[in-house]
C-alpha atoms as a PDB file:
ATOM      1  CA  UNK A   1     -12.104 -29.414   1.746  1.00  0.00           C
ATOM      2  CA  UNK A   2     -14.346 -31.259  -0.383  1.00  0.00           C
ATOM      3  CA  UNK A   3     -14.410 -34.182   1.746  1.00  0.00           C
ATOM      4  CA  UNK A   4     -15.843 -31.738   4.240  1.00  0.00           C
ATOM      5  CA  UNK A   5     -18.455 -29.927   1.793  1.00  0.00           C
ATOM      6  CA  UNK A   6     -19.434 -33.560   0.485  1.00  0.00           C
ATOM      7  CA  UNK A   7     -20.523 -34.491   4.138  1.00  0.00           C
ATOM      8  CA  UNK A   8     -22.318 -31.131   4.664  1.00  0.00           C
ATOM      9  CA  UNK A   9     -24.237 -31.619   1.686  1.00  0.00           C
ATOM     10  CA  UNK A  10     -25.645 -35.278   3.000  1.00  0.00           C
ATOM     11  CA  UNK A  11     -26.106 -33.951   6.575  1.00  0.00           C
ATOM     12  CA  UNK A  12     -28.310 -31.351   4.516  1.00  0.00           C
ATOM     13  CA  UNK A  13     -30.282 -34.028   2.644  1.00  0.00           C
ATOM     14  CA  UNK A  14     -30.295 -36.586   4.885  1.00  0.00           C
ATOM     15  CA  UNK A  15     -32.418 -34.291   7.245  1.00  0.00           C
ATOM     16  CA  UNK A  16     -34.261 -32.293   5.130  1.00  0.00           C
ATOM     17  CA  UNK A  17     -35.512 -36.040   3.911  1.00  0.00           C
ATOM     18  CA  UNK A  18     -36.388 -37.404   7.283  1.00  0.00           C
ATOM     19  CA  UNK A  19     -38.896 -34.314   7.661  1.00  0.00           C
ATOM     20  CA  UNK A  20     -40.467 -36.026   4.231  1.00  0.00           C
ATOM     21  CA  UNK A  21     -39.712 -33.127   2.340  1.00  0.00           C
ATOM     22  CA  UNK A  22     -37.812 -33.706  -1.281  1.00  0.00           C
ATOM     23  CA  UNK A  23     -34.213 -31.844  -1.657  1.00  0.00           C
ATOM     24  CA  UNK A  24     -33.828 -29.275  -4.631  1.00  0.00           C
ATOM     25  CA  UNK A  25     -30.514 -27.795  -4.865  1.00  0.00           C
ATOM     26  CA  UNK A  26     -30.052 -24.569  -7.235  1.00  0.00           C
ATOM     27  CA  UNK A  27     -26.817 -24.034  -8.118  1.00  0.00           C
ATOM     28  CA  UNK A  28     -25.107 -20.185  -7.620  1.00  0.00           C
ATOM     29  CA  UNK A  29     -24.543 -17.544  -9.927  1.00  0.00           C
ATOM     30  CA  UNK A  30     -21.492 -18.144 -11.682  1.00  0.00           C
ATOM     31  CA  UNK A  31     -19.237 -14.947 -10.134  1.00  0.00           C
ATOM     32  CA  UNK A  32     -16.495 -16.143  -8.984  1.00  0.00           C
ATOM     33  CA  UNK A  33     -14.115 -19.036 -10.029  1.00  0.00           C
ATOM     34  CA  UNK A  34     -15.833 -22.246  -8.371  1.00  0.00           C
ATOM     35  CA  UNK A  35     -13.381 -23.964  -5.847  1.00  0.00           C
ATOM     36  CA  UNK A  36     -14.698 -27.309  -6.990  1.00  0.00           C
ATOM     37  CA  UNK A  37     -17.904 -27.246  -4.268  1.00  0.00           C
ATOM     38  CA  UNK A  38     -20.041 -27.077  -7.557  1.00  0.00           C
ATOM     39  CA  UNK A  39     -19.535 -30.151  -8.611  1.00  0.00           C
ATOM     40  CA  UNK A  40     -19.751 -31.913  -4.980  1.00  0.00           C
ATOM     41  CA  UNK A  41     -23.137 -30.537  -5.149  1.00  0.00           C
ATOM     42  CA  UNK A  42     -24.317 -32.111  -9.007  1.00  0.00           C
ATOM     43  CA  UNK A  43     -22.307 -35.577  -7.483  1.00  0.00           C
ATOM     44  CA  UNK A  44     -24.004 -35.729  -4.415  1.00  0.00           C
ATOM     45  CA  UNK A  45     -27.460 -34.806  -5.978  1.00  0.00           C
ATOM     46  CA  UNK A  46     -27.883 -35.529  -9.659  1.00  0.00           C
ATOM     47  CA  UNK A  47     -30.460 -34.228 -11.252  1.00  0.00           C
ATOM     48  CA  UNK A  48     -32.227 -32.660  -8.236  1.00  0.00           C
ATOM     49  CA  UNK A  49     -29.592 -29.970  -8.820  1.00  0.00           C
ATOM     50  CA  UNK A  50     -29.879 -27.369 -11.155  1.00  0.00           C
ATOM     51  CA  UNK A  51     -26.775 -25.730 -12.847  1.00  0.00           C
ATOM     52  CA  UNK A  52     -26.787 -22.299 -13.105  1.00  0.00           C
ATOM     53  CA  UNK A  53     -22.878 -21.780 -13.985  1.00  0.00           C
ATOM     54  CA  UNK A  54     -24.035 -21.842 -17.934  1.00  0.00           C
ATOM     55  CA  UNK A  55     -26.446 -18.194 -17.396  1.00  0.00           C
ATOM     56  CA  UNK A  56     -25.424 -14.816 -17.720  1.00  0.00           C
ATOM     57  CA  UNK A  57     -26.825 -12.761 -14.970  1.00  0.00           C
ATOM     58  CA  UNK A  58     -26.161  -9.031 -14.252  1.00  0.00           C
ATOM     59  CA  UNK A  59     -24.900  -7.904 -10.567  1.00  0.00           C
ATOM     60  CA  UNK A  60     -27.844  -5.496  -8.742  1.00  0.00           C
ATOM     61  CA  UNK A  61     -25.798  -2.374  -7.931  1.00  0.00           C
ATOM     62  CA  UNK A  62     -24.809  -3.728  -4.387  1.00  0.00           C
ATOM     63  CA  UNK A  63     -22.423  -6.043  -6.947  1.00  0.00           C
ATOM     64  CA  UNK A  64     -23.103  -9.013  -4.997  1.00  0.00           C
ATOM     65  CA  UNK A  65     -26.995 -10.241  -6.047  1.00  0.00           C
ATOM     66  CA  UNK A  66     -28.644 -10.245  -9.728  1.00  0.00           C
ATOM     67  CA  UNK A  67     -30.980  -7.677 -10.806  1.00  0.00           C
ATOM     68  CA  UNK A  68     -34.508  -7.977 -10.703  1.00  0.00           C
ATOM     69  CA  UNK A  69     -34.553  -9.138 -14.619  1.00  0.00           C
ATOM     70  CA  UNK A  70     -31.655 -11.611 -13.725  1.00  0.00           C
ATOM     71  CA  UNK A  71     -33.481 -13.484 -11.110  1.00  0.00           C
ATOM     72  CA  UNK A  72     -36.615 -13.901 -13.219  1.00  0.00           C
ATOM     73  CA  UNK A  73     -33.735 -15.223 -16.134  1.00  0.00           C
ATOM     74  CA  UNK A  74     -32.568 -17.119 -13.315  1.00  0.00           C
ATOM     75  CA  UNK A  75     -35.741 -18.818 -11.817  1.00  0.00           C
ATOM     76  CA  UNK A  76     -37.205 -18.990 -15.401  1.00  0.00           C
ATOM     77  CA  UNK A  77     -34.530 -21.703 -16.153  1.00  0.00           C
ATOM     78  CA  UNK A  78     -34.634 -23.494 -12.856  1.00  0.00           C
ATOM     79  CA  UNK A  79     -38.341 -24.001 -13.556  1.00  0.00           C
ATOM     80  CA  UNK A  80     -37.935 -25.158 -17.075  1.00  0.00           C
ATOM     81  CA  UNK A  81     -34.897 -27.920 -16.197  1.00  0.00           C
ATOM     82  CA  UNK A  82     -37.367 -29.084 -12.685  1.00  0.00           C
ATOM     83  CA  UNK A  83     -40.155 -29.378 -15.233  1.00  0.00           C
ATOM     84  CA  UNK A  84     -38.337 -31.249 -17.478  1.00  0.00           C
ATOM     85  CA  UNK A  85     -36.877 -33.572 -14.580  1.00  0.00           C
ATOM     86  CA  UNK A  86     -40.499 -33.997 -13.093  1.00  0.00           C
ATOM     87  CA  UNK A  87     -39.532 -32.150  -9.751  1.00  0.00           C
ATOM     88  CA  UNK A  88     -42.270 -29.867 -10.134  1.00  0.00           C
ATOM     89  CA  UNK A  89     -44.528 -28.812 -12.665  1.00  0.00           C
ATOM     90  CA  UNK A  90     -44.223 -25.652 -13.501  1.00  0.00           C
ATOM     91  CA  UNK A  91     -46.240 -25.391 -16.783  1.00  0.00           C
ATOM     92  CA  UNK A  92     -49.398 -25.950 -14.814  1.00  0.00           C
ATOM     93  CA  UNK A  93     -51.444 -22.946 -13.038  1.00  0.00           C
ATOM     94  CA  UNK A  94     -50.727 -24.339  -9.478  1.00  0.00           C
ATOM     95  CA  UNK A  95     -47.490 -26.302  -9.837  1.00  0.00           C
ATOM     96  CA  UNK A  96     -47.936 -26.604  -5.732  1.00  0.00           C
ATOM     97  CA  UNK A  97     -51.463 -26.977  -5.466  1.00  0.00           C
ATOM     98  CA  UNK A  98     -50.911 -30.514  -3.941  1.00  0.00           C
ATOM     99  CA  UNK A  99     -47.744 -29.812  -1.919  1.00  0.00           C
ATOM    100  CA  UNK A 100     -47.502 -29.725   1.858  1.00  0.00           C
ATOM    101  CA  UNK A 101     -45.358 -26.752   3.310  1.00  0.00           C
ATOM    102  CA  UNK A 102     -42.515 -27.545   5.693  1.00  0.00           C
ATOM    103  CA  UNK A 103     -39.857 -25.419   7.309  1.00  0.00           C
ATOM    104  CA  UNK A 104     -36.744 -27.891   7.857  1.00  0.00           C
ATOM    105  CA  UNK A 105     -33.784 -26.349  10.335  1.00  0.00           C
ATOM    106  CA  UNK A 106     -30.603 -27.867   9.609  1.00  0.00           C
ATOM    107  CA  UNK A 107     -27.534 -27.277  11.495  1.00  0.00           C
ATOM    108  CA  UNK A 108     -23.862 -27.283  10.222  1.00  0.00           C
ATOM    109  CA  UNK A 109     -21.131 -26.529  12.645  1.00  0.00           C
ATOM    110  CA  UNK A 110     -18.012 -25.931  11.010  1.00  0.00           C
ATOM    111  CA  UNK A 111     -15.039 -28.118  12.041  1.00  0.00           C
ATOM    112  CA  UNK A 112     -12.240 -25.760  13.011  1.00  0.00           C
ATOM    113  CA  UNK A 113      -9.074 -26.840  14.171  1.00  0.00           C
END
């Protein structure tokens, strides 16, 4: 399983990279116990990962996405940590004034046996 999930995850990057776009990988809300894919991600990506296991966010009423307030609690961290990291700069007006957009399709079949 994580063997799997490992090569996934550099199928991911490795394309999204050869479009010349950088990989940013925010981690999921902490629901439900983490089957170890978690930390595949942080191995595989260091600090272009952000960990979000650590917040508390409240379920929206469909009990499977935050609420408004817990996205913003959410994103407001993300932004800090790729600030910190140099990723991007959010403490600037126009943290993508200078970036290029760039849709990236990447394709993972699932190996079933």
């Amino acid at each position: 399983f994580p063997v799997t999930i490992q090569k996934n995850i550099q199928t991911i990057n490795t394309k999204i990279a050869a479009s010349g776009a950088r990989v940013f990988w925010l981690g999921p809300a902490a629901w439900v116990k983490d089957m170890g894919i978690i930390q595949v991600i942080k191995d595989e990506n260091g600090s272009m990962f952000f960990d979000a296991t650590t917040l508390s966010l409240d379920r929206a009423e469909d009990g499977r996405h935050p609420t408004k307030q817990s996205y913003r609690h959410w994103f407001s961290h993300a932004a800090a940590y790729m600030t910190q990291t140099g990723v991007v700069d959010f403490s600037i007006s126009s943290p993508f004034k200078n970036m290029s957009i760039k849709t990236v399709n990447v394709e993972i079949t699932p190996n079933r046996q």
